[in-house]
C-alpha atoms as a PDB file:
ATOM      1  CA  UNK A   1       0.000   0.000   0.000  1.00  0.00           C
ATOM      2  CA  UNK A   2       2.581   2.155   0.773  1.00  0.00           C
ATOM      3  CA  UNK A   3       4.936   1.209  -2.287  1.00  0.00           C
ATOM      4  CA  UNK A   4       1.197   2.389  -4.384  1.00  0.00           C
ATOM      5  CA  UNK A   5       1.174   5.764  -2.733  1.00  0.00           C
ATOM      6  CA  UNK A   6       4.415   6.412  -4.363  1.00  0.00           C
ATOM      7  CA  UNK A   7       3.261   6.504  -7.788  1.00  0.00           C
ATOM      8  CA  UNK A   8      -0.346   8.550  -7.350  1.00  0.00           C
ATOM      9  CA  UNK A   9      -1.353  11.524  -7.024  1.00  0.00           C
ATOM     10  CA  UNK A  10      -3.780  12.645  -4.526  1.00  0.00           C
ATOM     11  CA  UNK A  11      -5.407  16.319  -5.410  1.00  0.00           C
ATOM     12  CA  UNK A  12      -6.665  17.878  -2.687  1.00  0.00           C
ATOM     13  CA  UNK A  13      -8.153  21.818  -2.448  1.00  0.00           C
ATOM     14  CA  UNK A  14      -6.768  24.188   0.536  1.00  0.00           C
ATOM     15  CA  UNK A  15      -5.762  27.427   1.427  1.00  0.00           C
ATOM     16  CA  UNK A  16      -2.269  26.703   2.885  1.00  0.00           C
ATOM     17  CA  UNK A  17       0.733  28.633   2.888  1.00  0.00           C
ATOM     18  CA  UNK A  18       3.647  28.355   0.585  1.00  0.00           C
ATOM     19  CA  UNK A  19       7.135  27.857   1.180  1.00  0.00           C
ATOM     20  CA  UNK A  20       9.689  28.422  -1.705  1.00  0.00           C
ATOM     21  CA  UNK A  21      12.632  26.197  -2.613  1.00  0.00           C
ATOM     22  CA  UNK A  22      15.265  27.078  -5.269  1.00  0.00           C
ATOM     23  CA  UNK A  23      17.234  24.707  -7.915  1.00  0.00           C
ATOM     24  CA  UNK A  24      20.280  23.849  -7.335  1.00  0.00           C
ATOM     25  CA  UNK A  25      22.383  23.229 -10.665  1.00  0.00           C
ATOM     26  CA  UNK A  26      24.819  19.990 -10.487  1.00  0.00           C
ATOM     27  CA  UNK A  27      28.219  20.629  -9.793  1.00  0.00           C
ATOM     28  CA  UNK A  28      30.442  19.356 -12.829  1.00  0.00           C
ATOM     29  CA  UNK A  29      33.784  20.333 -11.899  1.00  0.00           C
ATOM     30  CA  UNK A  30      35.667  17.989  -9.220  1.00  0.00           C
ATOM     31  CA  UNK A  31      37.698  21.302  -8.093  1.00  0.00           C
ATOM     32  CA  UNK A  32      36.683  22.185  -3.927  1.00  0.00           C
ATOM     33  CA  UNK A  33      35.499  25.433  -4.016  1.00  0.00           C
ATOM     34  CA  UNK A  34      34.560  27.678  -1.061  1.00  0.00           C
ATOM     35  CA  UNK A  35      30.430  27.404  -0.183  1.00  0.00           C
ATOM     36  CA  UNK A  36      29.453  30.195   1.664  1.00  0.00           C
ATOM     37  CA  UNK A  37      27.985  28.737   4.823  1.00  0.00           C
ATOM     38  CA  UNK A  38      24.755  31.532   4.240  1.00  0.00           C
ATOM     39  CA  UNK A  39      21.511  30.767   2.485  1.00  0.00           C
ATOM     40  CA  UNK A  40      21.184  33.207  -0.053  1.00  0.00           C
ATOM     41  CA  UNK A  41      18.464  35.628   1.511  1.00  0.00           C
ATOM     42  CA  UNK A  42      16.074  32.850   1.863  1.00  0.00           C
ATOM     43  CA  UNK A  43      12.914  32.366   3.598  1.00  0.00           C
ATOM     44  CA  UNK A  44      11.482  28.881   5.069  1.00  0.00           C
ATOM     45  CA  UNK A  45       8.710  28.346   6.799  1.00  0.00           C
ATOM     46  CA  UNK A  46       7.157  24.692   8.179  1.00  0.00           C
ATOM     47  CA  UNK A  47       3.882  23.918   9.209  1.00  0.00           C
ATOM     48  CA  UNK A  48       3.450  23.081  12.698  1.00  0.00           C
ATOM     49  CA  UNK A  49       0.891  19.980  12.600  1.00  0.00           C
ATOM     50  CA  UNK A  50       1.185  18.614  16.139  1.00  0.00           C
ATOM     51  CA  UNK A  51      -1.538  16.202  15.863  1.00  0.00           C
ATOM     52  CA  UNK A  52      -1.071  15.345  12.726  1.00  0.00           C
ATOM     53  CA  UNK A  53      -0.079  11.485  11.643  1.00  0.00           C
ATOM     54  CA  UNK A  54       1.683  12.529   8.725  1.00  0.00           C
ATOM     55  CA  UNK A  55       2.868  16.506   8.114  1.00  0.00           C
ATOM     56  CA  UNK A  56       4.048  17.797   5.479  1.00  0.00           C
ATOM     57  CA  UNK A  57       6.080  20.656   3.942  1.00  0.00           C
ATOM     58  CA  UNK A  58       4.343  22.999   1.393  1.00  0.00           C
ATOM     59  CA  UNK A  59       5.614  24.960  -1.218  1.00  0.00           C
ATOM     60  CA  UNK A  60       4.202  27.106  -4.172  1.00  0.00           C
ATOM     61  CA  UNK A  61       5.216  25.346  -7.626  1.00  0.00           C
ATOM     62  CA  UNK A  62       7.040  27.374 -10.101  1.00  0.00           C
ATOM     63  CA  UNK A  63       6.833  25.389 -13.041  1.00  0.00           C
ATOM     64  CA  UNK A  64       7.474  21.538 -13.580  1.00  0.00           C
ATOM     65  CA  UNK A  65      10.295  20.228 -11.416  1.00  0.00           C
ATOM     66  CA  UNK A  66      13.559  19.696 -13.717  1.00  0.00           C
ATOM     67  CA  UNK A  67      14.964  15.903 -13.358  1.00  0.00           C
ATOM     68  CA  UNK A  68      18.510  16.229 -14.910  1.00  0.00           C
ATOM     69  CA  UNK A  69      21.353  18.834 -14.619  1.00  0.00           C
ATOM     70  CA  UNK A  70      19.040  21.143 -12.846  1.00  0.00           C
ATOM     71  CA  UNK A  71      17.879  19.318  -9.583  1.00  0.00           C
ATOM     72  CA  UNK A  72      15.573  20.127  -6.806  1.00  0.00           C
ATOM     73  CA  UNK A  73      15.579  18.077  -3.880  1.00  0.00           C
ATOM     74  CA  UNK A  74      14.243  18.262  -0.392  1.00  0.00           C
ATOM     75  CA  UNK A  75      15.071  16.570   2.836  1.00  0.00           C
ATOM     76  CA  UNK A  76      12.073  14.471   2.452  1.00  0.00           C
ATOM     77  CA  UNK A  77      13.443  12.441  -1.383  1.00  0.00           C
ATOM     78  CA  UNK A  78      16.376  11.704   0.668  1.00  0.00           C
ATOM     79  CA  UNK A  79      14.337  10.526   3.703  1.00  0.00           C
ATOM     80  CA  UNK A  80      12.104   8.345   1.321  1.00  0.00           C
ATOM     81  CA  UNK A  81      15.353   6.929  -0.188  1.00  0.00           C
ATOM     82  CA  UNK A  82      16.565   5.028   2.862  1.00  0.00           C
ATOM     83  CA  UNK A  83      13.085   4.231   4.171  1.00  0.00           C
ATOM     84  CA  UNK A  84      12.634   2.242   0.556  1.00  0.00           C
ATOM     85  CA  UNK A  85      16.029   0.867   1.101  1.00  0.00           C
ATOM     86  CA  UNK A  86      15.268  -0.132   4.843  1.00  0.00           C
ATOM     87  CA  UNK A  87      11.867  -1.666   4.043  1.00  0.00           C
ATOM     88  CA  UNK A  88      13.277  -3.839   1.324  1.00  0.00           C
ATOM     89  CA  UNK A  89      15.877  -5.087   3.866  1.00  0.00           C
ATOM     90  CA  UNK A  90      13.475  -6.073   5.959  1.00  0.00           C
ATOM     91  CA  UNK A  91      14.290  -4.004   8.471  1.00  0.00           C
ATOM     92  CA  UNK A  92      12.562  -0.775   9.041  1.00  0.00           C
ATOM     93  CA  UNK A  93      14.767   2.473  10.782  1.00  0.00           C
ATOM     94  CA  UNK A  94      13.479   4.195  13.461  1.00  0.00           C
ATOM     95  CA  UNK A  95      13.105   8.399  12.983  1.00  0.00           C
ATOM     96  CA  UNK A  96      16.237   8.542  15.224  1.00  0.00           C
ATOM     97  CA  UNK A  97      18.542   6.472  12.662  1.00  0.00           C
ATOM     98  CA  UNK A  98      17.157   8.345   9.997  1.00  0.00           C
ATOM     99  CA  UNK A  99      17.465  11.845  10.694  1.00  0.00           C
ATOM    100  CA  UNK A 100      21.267  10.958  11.157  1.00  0.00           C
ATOM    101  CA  UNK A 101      21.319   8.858   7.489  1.00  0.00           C
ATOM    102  CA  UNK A 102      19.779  12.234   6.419  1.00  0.00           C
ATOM    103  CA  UNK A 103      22.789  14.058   7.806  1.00  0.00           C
ATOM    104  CA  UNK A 104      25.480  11.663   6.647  1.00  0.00           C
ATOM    105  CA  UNK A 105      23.956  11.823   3.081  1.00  0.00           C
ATOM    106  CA  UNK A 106      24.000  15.390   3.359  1.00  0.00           C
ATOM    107  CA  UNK A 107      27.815  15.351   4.641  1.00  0.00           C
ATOM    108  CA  UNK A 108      28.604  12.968   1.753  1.00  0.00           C
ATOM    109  CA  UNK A 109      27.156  15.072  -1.136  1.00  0.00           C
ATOM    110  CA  UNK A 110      28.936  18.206  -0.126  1.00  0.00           C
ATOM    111  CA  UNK A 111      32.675  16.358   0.515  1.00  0.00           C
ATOM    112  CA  UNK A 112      31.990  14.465  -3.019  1.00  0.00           C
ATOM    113  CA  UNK A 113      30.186  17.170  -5.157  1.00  0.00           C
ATOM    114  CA  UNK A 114      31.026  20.046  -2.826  1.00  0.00           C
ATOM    115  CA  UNK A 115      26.978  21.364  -3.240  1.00  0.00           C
ATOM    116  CA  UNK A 116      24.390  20.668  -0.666  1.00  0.00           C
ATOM    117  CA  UNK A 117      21.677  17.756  -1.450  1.00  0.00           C
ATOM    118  CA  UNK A 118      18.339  19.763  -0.420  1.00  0.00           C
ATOM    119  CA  UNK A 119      18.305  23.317   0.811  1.00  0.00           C
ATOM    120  CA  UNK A 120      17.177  23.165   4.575  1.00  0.00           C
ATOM    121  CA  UNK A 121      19.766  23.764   6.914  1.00  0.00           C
ATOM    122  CA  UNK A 122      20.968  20.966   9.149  1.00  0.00           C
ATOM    123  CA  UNK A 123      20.923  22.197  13.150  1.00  0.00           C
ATOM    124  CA  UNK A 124      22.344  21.209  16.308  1.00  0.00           C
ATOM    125  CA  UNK A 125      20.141  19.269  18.799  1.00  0.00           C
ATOM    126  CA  UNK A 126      20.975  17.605  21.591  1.00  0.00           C
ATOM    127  CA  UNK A 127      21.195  14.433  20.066  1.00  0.00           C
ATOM    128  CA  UNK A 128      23.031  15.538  17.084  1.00  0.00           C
ATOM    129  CA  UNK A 129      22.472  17.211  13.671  1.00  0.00           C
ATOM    130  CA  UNK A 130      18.449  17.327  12.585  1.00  0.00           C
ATOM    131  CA  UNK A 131      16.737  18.334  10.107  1.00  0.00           C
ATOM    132  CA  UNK A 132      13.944  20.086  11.616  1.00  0.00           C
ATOM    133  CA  UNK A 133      10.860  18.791   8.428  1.00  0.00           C
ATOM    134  CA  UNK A 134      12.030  15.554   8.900  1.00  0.00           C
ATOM    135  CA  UNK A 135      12.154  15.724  12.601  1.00  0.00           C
ATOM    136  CA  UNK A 136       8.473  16.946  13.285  1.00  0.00           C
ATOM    137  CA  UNK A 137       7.520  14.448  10.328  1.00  0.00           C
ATOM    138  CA  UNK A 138       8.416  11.715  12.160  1.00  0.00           C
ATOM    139  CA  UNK A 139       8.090  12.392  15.706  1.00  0.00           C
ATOM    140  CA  UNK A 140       4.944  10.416  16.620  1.00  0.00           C
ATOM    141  CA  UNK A 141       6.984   7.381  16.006  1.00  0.00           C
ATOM    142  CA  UNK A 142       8.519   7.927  18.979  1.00  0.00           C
ATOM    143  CA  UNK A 143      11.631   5.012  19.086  1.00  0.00           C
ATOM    144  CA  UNK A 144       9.392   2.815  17.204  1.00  0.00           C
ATOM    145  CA  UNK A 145      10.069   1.736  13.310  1.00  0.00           C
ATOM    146  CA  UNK A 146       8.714   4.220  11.248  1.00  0.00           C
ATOM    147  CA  UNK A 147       5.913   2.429   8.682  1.00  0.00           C
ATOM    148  CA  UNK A 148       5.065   5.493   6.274  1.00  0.00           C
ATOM    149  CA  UNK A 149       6.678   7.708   3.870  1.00  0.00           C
ATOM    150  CA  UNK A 150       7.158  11.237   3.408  1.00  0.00           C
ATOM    151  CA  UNK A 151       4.895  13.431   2.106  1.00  0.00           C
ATOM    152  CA  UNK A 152       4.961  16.471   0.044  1.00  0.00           C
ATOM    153  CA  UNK A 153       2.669  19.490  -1.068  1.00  0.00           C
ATOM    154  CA  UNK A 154       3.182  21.549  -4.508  1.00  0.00           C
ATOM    155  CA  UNK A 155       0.244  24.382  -4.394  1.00  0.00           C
ATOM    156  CA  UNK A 156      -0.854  25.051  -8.295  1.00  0.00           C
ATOM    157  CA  UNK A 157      -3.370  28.661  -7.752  1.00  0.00           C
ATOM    158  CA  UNK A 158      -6.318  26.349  -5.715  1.00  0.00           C
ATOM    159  CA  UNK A 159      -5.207  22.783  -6.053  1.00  0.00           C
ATOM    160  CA  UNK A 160      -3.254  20.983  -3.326  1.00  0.00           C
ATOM    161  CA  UNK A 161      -1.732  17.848  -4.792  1.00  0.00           C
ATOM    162  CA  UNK A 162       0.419  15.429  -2.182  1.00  0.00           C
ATOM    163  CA  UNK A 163       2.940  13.296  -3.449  1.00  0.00           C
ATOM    164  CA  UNK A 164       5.661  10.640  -2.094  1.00  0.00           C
ATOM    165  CA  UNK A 165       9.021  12.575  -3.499  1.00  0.00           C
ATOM    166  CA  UNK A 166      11.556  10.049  -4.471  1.00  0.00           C
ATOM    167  CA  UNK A 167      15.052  10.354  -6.308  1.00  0.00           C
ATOM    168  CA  UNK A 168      14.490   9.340  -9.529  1.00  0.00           C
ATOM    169  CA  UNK A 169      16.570   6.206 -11.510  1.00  0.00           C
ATOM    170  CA  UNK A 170      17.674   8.437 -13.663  1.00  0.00           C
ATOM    171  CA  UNK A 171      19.676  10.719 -11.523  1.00  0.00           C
ATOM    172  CA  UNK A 172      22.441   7.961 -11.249  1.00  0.00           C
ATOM    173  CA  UNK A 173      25.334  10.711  -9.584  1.00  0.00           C
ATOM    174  CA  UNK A 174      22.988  11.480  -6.645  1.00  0.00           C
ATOM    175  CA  UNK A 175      21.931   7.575  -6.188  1.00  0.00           C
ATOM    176  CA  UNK A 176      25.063   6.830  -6.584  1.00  0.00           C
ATOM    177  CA  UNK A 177      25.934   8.520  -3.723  1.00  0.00           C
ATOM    178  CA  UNK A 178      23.110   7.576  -1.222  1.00  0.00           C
ATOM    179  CA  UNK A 179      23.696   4.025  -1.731  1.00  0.00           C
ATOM    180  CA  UNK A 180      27.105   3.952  -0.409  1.00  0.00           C
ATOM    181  CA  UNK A 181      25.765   5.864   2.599  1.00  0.00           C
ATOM    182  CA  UNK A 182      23.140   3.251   3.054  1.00  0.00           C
ATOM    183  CA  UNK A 183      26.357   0.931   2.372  1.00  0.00           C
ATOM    184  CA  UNK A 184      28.603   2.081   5.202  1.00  0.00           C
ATOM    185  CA  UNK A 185      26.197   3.085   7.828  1.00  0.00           C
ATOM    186  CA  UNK A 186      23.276   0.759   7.397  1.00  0.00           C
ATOM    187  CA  UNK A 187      24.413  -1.464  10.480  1.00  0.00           C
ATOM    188  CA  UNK A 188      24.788   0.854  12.631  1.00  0.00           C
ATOM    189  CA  UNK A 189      21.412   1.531  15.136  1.00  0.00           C
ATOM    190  CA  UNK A 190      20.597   4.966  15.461  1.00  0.00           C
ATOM    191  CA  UNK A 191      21.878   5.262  19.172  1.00  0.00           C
ATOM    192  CA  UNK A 192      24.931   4.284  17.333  1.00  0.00           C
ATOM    193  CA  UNK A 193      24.874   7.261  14.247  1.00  0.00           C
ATOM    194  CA  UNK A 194      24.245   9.768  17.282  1.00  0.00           C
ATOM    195  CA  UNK A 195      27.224   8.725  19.336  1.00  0.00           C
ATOM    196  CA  UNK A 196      29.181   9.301  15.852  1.00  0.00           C
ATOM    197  CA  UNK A 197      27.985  12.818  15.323  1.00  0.00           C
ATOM    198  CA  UNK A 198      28.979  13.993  19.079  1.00  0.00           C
ATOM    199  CA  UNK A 199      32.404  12.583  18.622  1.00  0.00           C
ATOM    200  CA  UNK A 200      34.985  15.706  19.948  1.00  0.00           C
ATOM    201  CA  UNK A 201      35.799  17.942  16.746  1.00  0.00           C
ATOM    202  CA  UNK A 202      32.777  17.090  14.850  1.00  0.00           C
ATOM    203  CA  UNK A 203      30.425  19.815  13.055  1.00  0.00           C
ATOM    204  CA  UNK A 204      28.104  19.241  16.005  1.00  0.00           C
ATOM    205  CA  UNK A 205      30.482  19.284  18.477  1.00  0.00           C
ATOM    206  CA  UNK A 206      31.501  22.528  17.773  1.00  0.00           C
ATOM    207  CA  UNK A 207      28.666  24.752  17.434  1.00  0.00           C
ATOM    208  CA  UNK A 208      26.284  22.963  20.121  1.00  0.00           C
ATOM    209  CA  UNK A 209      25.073  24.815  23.002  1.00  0.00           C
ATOM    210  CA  UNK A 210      22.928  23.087  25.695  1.00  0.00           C
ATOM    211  CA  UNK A 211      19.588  24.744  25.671  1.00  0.00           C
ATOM    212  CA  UNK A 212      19.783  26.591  22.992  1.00  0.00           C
ATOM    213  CA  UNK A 213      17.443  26.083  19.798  1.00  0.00           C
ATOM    214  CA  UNK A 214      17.704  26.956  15.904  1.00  0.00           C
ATOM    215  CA  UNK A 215      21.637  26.672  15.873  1.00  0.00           C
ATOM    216  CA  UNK A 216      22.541  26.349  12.753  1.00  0.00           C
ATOM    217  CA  UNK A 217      25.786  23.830  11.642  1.00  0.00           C
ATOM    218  CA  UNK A 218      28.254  25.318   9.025  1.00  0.00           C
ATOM    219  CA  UNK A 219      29.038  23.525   5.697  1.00  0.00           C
ATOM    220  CA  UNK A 220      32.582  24.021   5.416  1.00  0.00           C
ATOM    221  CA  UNK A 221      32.405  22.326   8.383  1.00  0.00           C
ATOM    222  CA  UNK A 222      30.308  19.237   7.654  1.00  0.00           C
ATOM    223  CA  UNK A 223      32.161  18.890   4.052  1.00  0.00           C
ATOM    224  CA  UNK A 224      35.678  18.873   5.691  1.00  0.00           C
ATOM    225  CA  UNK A 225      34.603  16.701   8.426  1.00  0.00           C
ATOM    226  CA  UNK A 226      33.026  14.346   5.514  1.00  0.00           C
ATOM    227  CA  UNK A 227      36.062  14.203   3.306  1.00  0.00           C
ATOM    228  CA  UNK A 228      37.849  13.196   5.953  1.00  0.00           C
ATOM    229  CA  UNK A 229      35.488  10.207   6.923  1.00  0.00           C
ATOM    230  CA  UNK A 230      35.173   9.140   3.425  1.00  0.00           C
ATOM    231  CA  UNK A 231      39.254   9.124   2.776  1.00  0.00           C
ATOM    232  CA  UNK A 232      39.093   6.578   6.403  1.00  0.00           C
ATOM    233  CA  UNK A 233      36.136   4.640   4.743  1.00  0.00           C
ATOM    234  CA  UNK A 234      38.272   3.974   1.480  1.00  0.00           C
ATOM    235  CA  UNK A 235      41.359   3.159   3.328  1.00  0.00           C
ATOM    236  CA  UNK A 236      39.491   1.184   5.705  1.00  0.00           C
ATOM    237  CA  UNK A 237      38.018  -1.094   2.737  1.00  0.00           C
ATOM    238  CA  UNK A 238      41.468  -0.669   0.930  1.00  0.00           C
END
């Protein structure tokens, strides 16, 4: 049932509010460049659905979303990505295990393409980098295995349609990336991942602040921490 909600289309009519994502282009030089750890003037906004079973994220389409050099992805393809790869192991992740696969994935993508996967910032929580859509997504699952996907809203004038983002075949570079995430990590428990992220030195590690909310982690930081990890992993399986 849930494998069938991926490939229809549910349309829907609300007044909600929008939130506006832009396109990344794909990087197609190897060279490390600079990112500047800022976001460009931009404005998010998340809809607080406390009761809900499944929120979602919202934003106001602006034409037909580009699949190939010009990507747009959000935290909730990637999140879909190893939820799909979890259920087909046979093992499903809890929402702890895979805000951190979100992270990793994100660390990965910037140390090996040196451009961010989605455009939502990662923060600092206590228990280590979150993405905050994914987060309050998830929550009601509490340590249990999560069972659904995520869901998304494109608003077209009147018309609400909700759809099951996913990264698309086609897009091997991005894939190709994600699976060797869900290659090296996919052991690990989530208690595990979060114990990894806290490590002294680490992105988290250096910006956290104990009671303090919203802090947002810098990219250099996560991409130099991730090169590093990824130069271990290839010795490691050397």
């Amino acid at each position: 049932m849930i494998r069938n909600l991926s490939t229809k289309v549910v349309e829907l009519c609300a007044g909600f509010g929008l939130i506006m994502r832009r396109i990344w282009q794909d990087v197609q030089s190897n060279q490390w460049l600079k990112i500047d750890p800022r976001f460009d003037a931009k404005r998010t906004y998340y809809v607080s659905q406390e009761e809900a079973v499944n929120p979602f994220s919202l934003r106001r389409r602006r034409g037909k979303r580009s699949i190939g050099n010009a990507m747009t992805y959000t935290p909730q393809h990637i999140a879909n990505f190893f939820l799909e790869k979890a259920d087909s192991a046979g093992a499903p992740i809890t929402q702890l295990k895979l805000l951190k696969l979100v992270y990793i994935a994100y660390g990965w993508h910037l140390a090996l393409k040196n451009d961010r996967l989605f455009d939502e910032p990662i923060e600092a929580w206590q228990h280590g980098p979150v993405v905050p859509s994914i987060y309050h997504e998830f929550k009601h699952f509490g340590k249990r295995p999560i069972t659904a996907r995520s869901l998304e809203a494109d608003l077209d004038g009147d018309e609400l349609c909700l759809t099951v983002p996913e990264v698309p075949e086609t897009d091997a570079s991005t894939r190709f990336v994600l699976e060797k995430v869900w290659a090296a990590y996919r052991k690990f428990s989530g208690w595990d991942l979060r114990n990894k992220t806290h490590e002294e030195g680490s992105p988290w590690e250096k910006v956290f602040k104990d009671g303090e909310r919203g802090i947002i982690m810098d990219d250099n930081d996560i991409r130099d921490h991730y090169i590093h990890r990824i130069r271990r992993y290839l010795d490691q399986a050397a």
